[in-house]
Protein backbone atom coordinates (compact mmCIF):
# COMPACT_ATOMS: atom_id res chain seq x y z
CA UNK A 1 0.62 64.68 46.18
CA UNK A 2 3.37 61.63 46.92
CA UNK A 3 2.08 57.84 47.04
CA UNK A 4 4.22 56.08 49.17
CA UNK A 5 4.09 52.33 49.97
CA UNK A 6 4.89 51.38 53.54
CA UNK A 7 6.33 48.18 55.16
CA UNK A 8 5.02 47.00 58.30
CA UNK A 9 6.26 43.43 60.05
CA UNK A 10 3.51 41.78 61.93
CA UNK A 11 4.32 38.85 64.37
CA UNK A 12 1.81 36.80 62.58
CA UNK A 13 -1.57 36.56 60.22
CA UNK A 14 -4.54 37.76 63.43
CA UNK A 15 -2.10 40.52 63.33
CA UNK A 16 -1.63 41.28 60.03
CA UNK A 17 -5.20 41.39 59.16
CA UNK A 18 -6.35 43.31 62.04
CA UNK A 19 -3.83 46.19 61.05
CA UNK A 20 -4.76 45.82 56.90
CA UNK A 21 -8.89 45.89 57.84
CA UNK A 22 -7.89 48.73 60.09
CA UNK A 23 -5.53 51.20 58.05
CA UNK A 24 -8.06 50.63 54.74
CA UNK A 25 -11.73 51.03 56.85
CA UNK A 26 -9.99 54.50 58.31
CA UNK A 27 -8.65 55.30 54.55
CA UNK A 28 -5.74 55.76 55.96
CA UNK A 29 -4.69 53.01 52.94
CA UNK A 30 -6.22 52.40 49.87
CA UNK A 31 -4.41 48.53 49.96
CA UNK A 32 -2.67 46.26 52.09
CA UNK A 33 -1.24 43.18 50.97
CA UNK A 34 -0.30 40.75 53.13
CA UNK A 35 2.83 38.74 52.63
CA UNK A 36 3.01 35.82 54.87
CA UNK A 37 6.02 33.31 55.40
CA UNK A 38 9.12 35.96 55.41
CA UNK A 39 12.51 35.82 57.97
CA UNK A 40 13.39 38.92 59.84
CA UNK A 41 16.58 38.38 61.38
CA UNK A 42 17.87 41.63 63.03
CA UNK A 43 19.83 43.10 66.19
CA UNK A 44 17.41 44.32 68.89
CA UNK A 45 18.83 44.81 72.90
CA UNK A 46 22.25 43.51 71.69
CA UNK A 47 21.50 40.02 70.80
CA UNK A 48 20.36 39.03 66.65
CA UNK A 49 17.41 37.71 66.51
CA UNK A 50 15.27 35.73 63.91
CA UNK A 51 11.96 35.61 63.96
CA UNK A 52 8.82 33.49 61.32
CA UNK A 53 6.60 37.07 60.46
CA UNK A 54 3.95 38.69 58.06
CA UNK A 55 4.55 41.46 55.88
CA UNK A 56 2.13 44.47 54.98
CA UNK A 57 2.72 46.47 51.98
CA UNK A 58 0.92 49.48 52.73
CA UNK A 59 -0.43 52.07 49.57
CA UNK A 60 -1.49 55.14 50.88
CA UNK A 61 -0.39 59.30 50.21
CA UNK A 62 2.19 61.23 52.22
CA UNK A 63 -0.01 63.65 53.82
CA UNK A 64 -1.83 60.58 55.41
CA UNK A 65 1.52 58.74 56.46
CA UNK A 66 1.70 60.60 60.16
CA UNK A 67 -2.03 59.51 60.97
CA UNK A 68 -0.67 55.77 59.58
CA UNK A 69 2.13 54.99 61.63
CA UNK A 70 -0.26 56.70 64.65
CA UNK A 71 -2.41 53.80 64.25
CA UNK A 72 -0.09 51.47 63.29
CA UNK A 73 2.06 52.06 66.51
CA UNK A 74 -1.71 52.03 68.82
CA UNK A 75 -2.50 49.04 67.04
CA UNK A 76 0.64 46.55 66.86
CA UNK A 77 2.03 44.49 69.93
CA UNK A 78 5.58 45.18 68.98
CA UNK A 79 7.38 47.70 71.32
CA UNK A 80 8.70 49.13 68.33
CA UNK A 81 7.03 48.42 65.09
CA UNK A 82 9.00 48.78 61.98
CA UNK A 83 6.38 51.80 59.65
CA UNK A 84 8.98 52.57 56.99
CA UNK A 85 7.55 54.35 53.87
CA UNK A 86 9.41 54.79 50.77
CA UNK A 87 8.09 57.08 47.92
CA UNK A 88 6.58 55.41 44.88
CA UNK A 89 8.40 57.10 42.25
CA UNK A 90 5.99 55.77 39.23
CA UNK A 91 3.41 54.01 38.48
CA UNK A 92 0.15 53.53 36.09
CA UNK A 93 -1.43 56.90 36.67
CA UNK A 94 -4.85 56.05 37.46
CA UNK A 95 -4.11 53.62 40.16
CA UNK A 96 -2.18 56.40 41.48
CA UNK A 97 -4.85 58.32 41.28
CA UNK A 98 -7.11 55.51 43.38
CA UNK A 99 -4.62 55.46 45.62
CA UNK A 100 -5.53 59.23 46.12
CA UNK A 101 -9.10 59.00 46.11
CA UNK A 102 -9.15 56.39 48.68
CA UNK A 103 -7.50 58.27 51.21
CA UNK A 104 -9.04 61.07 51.16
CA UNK A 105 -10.53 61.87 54.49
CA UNK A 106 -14.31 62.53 54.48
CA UNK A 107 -14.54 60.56 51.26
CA UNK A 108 -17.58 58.73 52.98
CA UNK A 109 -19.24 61.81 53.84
């Protein structure tokens, strides 16, 4: 099984948190961190934009990445939120390993 971390822009902190509290209750993420005061400047309808936003660093597993960006996308205001997960190639193996554990669906059960 693949850990991946996940970046998610949020237009601000309500936002952010709401999404983090979310994505960990569900286990669909074992950790979010929240990084506030970044810059997005991109291209979006033909015009560059810039805009003040929050950050999420999302931990979670690949298997639980589809159910992720489901919620993400039913949860954030954006028309298109950005969910783009890159594989952790490394890492201290037993926080791997929570990462895992956390995520696991049923865990509660």
């Amino acid at each position: 099984m693949t850990a991946v971390a996940c970046f998610c822009t949020c237009p601000d902190a309500g936002t952010a948190g709401r999404i983090a509290d979310a994505l960990v209750v569900e286990r669909l993420a074992a950790c979010v961190n929240i990084l506030p005061g970044i810059t997005s400047v991109y291209r979006w309808q033909g015009a560059v934009e810039r805009a003040d936003e929050v950050l999420l660093v999302v931990k979670t597993m690949r298997a639980r990445l589809e159910a992720l960006t489901a919620r993400v996308v039913a949860l954030h205001p954006y028309e298109l939120p950005e969910v783009i997960a890159v594989d952790i190639a490394g890492g201290l193996p037993g926080y791997l390993d929570w990462i895992a554990a956390e995520t696991r669906p049923g865990a509660d059960e």
